[in-house]
N, C-alpha and C. Protein backbone atom coordinates (compact mmCIF):
# COMPACT_ATOMS: atom_id res chain seq x y z
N UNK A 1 47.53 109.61 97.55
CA UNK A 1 46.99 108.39 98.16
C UNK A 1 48.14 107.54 98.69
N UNK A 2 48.14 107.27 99.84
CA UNK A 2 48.68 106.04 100.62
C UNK A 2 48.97 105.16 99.93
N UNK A 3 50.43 104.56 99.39
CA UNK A 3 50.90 103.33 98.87
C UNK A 3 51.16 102.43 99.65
N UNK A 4 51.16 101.26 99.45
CA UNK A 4 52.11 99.95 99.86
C UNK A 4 53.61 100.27 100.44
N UNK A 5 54.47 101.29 99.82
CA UNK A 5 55.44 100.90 100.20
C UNK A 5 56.03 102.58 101.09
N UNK A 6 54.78 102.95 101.01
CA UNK A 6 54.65 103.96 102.47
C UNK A 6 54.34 103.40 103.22
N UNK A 7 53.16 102.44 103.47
CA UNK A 7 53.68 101.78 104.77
C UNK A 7 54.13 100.37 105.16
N UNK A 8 55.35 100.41 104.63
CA UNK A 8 56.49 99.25 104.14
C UNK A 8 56.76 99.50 105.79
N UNK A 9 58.17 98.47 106.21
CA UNK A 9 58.96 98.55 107.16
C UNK A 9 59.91 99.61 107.44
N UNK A 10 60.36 100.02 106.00
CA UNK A 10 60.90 101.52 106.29
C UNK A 10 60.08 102.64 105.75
N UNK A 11 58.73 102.67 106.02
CA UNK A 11 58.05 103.88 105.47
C UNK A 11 57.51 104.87 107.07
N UNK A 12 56.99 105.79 106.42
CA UNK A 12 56.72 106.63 107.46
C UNK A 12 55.58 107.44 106.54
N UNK A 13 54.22 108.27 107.46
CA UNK A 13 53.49 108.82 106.73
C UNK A 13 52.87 109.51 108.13
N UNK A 14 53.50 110.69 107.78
CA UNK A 14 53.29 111.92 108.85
C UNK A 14 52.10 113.22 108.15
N UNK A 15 51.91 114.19 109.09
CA UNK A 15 51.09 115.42 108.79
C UNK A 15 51.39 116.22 110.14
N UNK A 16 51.94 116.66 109.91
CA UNK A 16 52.64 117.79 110.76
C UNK A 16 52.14 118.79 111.82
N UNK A 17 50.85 118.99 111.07
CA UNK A 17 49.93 120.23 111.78
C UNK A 17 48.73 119.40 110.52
N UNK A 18 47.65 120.73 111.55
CA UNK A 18 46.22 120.29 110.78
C UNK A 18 46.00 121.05 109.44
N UNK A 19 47.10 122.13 109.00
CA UNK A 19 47.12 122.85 107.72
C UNK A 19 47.98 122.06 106.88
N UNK A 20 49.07 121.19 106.89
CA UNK A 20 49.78 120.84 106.11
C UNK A 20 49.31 119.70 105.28
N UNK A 21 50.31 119.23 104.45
CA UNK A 21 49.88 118.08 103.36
C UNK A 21 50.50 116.62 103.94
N UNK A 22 49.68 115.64 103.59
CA UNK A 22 50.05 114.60 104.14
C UNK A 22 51.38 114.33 103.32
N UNK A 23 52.37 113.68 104.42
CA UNK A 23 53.87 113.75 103.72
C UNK A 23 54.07 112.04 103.90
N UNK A 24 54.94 111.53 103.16
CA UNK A 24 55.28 109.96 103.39
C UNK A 24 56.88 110.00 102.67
N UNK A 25 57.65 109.45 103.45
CA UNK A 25 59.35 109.00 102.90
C UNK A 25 58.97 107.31 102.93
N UNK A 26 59.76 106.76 102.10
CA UNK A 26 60.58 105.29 102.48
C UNK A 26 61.84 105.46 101.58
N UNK A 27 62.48 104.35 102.43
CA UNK A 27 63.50 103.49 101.87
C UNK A 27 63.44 102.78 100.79
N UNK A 28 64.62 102.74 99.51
CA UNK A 28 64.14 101.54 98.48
C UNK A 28 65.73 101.81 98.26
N UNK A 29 66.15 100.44 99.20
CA UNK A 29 67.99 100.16 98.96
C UNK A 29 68.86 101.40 99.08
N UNK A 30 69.24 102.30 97.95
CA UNK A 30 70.16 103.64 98.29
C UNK A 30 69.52 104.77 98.22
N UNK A 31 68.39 104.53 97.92
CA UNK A 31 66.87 105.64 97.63
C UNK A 31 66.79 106.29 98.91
N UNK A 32 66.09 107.12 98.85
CA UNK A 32 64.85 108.03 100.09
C UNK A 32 63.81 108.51 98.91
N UNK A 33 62.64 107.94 98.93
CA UNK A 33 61.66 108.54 98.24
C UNK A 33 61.02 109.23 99.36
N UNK A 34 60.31 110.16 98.50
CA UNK A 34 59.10 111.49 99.26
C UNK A 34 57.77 111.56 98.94
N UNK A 35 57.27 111.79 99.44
CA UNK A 35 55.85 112.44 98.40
C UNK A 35 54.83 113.73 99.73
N UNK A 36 54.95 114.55 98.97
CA UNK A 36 54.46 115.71 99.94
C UNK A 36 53.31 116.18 98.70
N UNK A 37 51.64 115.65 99.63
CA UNK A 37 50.88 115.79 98.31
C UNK A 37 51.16 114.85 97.56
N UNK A 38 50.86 115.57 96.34
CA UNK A 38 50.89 115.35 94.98
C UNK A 38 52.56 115.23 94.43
N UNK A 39 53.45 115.82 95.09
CA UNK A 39 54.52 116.42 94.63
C UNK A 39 55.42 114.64 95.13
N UNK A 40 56.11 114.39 94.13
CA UNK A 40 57.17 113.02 94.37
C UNK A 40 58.64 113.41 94.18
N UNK A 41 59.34 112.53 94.97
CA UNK A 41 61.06 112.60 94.56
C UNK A 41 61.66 111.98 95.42
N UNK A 42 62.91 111.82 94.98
CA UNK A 42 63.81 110.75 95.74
C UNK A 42 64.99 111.39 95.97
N UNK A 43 66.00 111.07 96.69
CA UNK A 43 67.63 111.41 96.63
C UNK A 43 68.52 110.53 97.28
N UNK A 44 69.43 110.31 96.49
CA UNK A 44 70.25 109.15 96.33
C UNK A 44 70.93 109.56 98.07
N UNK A 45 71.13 107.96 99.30
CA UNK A 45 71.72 108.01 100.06
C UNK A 45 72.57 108.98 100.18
N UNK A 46 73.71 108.51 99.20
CA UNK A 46 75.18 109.55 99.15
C UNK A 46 74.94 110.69 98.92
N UNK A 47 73.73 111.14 98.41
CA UNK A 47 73.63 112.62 98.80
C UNK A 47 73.23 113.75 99.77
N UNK A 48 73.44 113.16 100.87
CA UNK A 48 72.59 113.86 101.93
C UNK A 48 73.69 113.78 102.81
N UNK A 49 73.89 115.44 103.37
CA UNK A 49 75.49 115.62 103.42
C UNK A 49 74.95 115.83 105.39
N UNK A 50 73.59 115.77 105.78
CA UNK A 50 73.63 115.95 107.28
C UNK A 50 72.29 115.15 107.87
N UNK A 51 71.90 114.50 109.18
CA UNK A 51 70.71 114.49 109.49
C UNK A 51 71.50 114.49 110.71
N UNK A 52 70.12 114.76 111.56
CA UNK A 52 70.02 115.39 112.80
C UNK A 52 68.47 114.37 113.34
N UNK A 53 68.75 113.66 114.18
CA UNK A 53 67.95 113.10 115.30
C UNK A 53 67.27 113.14 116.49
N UNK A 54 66.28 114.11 116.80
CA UNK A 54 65.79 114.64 117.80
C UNK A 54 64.60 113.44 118.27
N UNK A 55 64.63 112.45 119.10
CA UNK A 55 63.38 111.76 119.69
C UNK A 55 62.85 112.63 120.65
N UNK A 56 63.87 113.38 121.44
CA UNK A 56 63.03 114.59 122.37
C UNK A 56 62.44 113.55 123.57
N UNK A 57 62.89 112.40 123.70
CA UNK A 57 62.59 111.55 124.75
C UNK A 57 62.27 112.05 126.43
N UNK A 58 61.14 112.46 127.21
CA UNK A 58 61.21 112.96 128.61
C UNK A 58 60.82 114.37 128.16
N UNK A 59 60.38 114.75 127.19
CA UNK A 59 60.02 116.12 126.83
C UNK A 59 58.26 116.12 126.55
N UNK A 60 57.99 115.02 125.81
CA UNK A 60 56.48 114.91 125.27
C UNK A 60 56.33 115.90 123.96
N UNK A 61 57.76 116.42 123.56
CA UNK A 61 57.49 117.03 122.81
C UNK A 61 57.53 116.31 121.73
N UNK A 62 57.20 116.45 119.78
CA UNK A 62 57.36 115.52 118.51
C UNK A 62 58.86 115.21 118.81
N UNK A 63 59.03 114.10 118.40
CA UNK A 63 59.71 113.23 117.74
C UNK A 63 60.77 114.17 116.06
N UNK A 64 61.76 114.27 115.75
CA UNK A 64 61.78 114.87 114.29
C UNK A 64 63.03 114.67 114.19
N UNK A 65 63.30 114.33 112.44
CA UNK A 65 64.75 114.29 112.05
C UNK A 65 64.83 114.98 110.68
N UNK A 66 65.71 115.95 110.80
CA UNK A 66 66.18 116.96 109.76
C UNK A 66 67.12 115.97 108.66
N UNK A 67 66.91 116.39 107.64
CA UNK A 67 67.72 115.80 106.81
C UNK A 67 68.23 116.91 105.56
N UNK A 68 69.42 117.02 104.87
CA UNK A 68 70.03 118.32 104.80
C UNK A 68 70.62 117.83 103.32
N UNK A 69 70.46 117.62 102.15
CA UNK A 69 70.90 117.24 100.63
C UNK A 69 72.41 117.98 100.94
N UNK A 70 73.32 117.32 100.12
CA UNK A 70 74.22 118.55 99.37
C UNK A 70 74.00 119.32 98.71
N UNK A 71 72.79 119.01 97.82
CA UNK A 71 72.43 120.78 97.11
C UNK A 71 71.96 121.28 98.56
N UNK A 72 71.30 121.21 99.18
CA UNK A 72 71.17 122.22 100.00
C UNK A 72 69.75 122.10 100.38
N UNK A 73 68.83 121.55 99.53
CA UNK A 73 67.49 121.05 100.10
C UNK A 73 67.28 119.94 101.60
N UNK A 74 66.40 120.62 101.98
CA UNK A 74 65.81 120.02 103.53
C UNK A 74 64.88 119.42 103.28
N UNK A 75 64.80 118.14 104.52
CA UNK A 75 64.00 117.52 104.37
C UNK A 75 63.54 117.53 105.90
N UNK A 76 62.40 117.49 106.91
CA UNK A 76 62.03 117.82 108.01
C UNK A 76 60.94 116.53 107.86
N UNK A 77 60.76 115.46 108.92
CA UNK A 77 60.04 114.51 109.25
C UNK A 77 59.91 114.45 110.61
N UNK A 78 58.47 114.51 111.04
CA UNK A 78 58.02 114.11 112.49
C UNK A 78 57.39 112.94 112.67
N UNK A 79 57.25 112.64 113.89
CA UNK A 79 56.22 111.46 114.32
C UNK A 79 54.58 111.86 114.33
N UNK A 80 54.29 113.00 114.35
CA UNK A 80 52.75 113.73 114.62
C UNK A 80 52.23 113.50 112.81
N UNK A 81 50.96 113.10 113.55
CA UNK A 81 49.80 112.51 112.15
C UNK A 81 48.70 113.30 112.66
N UNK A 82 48.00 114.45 111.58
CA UNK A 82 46.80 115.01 112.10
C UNK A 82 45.77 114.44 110.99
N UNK A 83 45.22 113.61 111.72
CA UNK A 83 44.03 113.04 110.86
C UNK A 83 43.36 113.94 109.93
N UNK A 84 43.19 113.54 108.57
CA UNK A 84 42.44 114.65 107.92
C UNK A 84 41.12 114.25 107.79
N UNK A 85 40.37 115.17 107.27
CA UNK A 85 38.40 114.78 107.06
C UNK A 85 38.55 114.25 105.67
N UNK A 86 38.44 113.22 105.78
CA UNK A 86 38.12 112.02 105.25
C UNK A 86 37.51 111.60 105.32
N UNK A 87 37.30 110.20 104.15
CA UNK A 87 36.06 109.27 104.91
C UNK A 87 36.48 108.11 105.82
N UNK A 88 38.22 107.95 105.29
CA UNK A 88 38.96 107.31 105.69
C UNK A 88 39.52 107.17 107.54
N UNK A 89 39.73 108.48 107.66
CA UNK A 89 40.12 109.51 108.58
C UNK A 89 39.46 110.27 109.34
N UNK A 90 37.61 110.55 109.34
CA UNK A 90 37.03 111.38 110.15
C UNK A 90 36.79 111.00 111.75
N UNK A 91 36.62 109.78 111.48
CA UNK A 91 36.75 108.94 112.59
C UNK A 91 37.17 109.45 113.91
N UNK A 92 38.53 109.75 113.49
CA UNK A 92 39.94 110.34 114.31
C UNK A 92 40.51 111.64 114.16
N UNK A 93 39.63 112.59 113.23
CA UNK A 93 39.52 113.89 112.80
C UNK A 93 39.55 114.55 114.49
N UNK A 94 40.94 115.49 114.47
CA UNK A 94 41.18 116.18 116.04
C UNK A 94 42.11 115.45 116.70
N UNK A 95 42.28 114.08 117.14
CA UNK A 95 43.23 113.75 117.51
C UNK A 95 44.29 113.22 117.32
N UNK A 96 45.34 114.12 118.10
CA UNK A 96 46.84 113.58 117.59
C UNK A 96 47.32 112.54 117.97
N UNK A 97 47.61 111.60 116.84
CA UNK A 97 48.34 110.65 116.83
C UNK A 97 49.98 111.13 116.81
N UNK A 98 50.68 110.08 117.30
CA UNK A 98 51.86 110.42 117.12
C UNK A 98 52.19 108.37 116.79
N UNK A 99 53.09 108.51 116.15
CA UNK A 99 53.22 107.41 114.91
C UNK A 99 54.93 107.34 115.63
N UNK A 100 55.30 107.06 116.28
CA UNK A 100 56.47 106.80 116.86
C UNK A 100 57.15 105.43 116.67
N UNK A 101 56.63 104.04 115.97
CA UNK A 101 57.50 102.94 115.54
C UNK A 101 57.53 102.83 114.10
N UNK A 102 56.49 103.35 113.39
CA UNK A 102 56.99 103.96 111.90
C UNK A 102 58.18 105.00 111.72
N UNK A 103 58.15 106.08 112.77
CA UNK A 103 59.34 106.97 112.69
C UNK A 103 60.73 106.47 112.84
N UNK A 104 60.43 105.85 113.75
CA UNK A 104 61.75 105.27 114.36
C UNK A 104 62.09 104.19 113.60
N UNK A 105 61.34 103.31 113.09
CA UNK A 105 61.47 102.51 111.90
C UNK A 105 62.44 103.09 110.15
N UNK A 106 61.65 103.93 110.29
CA UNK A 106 62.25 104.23 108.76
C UNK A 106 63.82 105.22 109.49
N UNK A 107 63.82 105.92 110.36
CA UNK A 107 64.77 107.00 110.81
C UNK A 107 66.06 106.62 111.24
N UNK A 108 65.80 105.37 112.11
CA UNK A 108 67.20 104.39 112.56
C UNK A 108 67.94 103.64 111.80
N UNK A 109 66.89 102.98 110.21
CA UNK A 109 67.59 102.25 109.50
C UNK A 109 68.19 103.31 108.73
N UNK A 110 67.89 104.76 108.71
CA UNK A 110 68.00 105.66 107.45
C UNK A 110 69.30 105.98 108.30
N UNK A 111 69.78 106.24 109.26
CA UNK A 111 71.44 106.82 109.77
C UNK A 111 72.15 105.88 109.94
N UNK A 112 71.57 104.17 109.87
CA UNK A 112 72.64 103.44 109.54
C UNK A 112 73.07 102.93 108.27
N UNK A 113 72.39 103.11 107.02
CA UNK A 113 72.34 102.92 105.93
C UNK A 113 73.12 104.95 105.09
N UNK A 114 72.94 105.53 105.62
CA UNK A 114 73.55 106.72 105.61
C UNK A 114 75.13 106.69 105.60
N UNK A 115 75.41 106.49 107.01
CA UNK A 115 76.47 105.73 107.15
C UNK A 115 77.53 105.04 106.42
N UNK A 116 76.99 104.20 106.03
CA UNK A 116 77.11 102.87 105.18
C UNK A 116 77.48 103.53 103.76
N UNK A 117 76.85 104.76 103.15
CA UNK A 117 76.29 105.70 101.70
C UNK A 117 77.24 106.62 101.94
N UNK A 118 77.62 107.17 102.72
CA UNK A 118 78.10 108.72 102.86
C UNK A 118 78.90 108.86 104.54
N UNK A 119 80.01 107.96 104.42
CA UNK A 119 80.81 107.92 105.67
C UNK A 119 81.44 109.56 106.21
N UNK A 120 81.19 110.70 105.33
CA UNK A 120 81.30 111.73 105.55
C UNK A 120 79.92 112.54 105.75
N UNK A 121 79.00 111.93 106.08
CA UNK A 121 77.87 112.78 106.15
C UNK A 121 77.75 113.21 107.85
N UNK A 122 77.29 114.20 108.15
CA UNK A 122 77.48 114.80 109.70
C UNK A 122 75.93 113.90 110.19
N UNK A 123 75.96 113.01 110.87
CA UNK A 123 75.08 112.75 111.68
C UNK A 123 74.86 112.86 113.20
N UNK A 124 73.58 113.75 113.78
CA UNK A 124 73.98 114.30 114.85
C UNK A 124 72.58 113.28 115.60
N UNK A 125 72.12 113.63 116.75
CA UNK A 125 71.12 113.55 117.74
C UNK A 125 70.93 114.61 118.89
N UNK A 126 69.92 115.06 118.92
CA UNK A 126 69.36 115.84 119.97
C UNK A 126 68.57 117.25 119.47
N UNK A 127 68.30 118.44 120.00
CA UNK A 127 67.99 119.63 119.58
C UNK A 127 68.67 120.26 119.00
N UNK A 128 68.28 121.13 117.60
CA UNK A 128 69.29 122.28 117.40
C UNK A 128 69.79 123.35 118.10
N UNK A 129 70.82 123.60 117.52
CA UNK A 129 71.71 124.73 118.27
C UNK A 129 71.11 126.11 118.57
N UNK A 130 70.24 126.35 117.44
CA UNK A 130 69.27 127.67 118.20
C UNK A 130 68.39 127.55 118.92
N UNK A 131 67.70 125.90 119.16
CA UNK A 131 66.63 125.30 119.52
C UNK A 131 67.04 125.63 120.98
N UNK A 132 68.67 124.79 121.45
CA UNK A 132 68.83 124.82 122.29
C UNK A 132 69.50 126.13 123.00
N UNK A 133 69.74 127.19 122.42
CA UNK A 133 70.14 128.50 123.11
C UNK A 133 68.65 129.41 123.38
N UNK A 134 67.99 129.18 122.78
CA UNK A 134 66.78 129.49 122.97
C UNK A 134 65.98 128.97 123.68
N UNK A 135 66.29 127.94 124.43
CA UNK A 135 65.36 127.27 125.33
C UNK A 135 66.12 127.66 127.11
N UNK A 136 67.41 127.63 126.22
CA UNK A 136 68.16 128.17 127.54
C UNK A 136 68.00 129.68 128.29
N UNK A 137 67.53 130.66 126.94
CA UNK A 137 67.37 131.76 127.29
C UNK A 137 65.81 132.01 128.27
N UNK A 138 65.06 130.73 127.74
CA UNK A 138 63.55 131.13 128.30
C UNK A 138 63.88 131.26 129.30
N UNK A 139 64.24 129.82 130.46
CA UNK A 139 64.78 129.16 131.20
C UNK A 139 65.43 130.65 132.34
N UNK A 140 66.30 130.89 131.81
CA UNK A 140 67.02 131.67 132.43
C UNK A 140 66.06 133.04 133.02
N UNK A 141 64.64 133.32 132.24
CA UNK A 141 64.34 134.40 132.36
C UNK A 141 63.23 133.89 133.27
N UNK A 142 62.78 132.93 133.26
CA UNK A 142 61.78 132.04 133.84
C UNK A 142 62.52 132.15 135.33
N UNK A 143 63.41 131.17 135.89
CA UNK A 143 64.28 131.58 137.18
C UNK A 143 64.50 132.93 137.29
N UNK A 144 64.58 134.39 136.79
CA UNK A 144 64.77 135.46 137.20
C UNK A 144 63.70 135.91 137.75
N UNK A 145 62.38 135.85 136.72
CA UNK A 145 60.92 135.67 136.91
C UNK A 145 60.61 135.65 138.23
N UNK A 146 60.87 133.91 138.71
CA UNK A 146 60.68 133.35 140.30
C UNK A 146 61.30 134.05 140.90
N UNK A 147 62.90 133.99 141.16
CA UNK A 147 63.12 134.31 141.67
C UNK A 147 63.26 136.30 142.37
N UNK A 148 63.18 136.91 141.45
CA UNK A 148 62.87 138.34 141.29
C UNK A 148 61.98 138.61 142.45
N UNK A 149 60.89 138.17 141.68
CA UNK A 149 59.17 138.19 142.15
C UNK A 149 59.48 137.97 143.67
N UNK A 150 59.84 136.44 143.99
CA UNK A 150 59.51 136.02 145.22
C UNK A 150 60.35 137.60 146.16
N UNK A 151 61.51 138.03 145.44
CA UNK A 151 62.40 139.03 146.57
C UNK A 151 61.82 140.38 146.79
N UNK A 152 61.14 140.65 145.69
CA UNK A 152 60.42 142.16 145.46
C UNK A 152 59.33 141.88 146.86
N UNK A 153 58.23 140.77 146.63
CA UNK A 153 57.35 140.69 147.60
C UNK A 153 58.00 140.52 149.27
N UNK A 154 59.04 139.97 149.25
CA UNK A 154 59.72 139.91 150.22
C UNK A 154 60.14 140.93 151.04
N UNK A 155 60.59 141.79 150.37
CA UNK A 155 61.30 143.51 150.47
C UNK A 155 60.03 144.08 150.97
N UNK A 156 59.33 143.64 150.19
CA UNK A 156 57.74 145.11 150.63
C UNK A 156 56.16 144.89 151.22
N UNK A 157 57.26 143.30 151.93
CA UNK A 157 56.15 142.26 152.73
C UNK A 157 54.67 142.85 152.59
N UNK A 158 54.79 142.00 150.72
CA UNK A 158 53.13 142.24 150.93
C UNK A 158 53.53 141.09 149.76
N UNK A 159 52.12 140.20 150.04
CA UNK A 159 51.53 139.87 148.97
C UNK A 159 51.00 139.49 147.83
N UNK A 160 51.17 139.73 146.40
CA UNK A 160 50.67 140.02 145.10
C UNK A 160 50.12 138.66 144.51
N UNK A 161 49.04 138.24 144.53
CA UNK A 161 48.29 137.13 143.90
C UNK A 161 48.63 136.93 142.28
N UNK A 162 48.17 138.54 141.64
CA UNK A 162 48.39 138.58 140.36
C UNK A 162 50.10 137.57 140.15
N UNK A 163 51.42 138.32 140.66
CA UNK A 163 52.11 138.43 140.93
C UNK A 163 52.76 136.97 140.78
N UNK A 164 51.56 136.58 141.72
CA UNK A 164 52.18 134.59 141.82
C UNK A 164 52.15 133.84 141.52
N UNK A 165 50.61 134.12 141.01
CA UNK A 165 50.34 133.39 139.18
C UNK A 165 51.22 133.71 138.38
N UNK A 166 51.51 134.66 138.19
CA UNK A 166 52.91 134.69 137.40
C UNK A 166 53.95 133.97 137.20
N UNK A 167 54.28 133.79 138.23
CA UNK A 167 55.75 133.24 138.83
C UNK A 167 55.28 131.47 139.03
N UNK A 168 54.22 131.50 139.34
CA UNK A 168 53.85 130.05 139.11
C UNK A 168 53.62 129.66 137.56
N UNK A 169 53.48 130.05 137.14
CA UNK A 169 53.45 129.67 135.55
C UNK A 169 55.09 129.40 134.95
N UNK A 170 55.77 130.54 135.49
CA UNK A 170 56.79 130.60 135.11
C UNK A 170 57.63 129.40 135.47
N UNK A 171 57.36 128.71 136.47
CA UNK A 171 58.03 128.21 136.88
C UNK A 171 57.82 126.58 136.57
N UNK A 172 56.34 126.43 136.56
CA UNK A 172 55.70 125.18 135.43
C UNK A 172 56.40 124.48 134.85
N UNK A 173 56.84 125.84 133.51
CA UNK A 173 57.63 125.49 132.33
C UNK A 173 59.40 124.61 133.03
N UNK A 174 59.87 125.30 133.83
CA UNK A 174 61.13 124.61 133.70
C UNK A 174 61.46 123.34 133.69
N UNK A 175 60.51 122.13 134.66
CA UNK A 175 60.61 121.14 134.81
C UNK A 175 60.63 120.50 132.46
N UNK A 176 60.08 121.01 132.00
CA UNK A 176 59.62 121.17 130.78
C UNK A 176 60.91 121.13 129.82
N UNK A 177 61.20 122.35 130.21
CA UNK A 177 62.82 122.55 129.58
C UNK A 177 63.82 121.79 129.95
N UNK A 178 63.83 121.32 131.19
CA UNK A 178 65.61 121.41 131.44
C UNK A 178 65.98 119.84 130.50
N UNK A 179 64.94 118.74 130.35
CA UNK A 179 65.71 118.07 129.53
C UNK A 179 66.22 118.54 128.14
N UNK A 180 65.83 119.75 127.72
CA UNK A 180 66.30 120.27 126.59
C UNK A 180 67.65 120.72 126.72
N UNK A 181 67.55 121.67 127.92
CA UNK A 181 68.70 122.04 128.15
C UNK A 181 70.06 121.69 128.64
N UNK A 182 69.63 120.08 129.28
CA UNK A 182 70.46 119.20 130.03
C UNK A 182 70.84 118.36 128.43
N UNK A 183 70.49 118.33 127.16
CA UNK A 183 70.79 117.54 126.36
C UNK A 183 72.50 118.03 126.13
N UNK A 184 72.36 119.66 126.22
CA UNK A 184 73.39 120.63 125.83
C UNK A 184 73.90 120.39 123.91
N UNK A 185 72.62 120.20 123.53
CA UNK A 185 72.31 120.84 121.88
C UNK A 185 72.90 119.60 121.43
N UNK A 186 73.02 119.65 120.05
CA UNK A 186 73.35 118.83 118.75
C UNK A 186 74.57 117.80 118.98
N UNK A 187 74.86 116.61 119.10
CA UNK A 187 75.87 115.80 119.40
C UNK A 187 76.10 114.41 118.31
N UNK A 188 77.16 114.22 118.52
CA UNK A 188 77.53 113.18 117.28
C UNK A 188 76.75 111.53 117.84
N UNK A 189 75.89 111.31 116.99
CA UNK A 189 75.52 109.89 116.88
C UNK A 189 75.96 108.56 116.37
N UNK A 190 75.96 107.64 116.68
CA UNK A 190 76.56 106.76 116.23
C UNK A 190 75.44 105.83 115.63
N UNK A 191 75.11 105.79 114.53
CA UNK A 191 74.10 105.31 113.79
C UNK A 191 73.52 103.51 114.99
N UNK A 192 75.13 102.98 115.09
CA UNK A 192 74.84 101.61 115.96
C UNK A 192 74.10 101.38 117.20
N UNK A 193 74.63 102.24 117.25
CA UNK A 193 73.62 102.16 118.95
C UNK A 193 72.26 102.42 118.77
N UNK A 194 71.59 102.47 117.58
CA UNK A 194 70.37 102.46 117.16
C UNK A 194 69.67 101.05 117.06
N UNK A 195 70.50 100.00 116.73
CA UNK A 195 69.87 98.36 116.43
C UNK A 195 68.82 98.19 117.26
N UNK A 196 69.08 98.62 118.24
CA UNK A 196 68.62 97.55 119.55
C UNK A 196 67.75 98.21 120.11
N UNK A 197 67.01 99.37 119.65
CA UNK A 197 66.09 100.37 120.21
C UNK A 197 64.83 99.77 120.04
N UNK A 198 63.95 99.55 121.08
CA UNK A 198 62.72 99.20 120.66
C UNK A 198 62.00 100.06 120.26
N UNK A 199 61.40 100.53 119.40
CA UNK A 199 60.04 101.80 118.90
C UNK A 199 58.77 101.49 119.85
N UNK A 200 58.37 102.28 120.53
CA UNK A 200 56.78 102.35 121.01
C UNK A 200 55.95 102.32 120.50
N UNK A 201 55.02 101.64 120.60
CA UNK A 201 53.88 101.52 120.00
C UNK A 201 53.29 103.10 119.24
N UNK A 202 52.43 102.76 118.63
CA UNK A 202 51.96 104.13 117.79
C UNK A 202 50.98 104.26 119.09
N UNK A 203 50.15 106.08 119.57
CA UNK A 203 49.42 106.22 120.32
C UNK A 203 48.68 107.82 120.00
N UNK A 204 47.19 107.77 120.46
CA UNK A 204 47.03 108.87 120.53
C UNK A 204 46.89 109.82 121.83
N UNK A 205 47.91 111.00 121.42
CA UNK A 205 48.00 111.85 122.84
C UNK A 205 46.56 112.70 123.01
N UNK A 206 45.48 112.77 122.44
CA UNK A 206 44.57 113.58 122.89
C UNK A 206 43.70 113.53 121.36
């Protein structure tokens, strides 16, 4: 159940997909509390040896920030809320919310207070490194795609409908990617340049 100080100023209370468990972090001074379900826990600021900041801004894609313990436990938070069937919640049962000034709320104060806890902790912003070689690879096969296609039909001046649907699909996607790929992966953040960010309103995409 939903506490008070989940949805505090630094709380957040996400659901990831429509199979998962409703998840909630906040802040309490050098704390990060959790609760996934039923299941609770906390870990001390100074222990969290990485986070990673993806807003994915110009993509439409979630919002998400990785967070990485020194033991070695992960912690993964998005902006996407899938309403559950409830009585609370049926209401809005199907559509995704995305919760984007709670995220950004608890996420901006959490890498400057990080900071502040663990002046050796790696704090990054943008996509991961496989995220982003992998988006590069689509990309690349997507332009071979187009471009291929368009030369084959060219060569044997004919045609192919099937063919162009193809290549039109293919080609859809890039506008899609390239801010991923224009980010050029994982980069060092500077917790400060976070103050002054306004959060967007919370909204539902569909």
């Amino acid at each position: 159940m939903t506490n008070a100080r989940e949805l505090s100023q630094h709380g957040h209370v996400f659901r990831p997909g429509p199979f998962h468990r409703q998840r909630a972090y906040w802040l309490d001074g050098g704390l990060l509390h959790w609760r996934i379900g039923s299941d609770e826990g906390h870990v001390a600021l100074a222990d969290i040896a990485s986070m990673r900041l993806n807003l994915a801004e110009g993509t439409g894609a979630a919002a998400r920030c990785v967070l990485v313990e020194s033991a070695g436990r992960v912690h993964k938070l998005s902006d996407i809320y899938w309403p559950r069937w409830t009585r609370q919640e049926r209401p809005n049962w199907g559509r995704l919310q995305r919760r984007d000034a709670s995220f950004r709320g608890l996420t901006f104060t959490l890498a400057r207070r990080l900071k502040n806890a663990n002046p050796d902790a790696v704090i990054q912003t943008g996509p991961g490194r496989g995220e982003w070689l992998v988006t590069c690879i689509v990309a690349a096969l997507a332009v071979a795609i187009v471009i291929g296609g368009a030369a084959l039909m060219v060569v044997h001046a004919r045609f192919e409908p099937a063919a162009a649907c193809f290549m039109a699909l293919a080609a859809i996607y890039l506008p899609m990617l390239w801010p991923i790929i224009r980010s050029g992966g994982p980069k060092p953040l500077d917790p400060e340049t976070l103050h002054n960010a306004a959060p967007p309103p919370d909204r539902v995409d569909w």
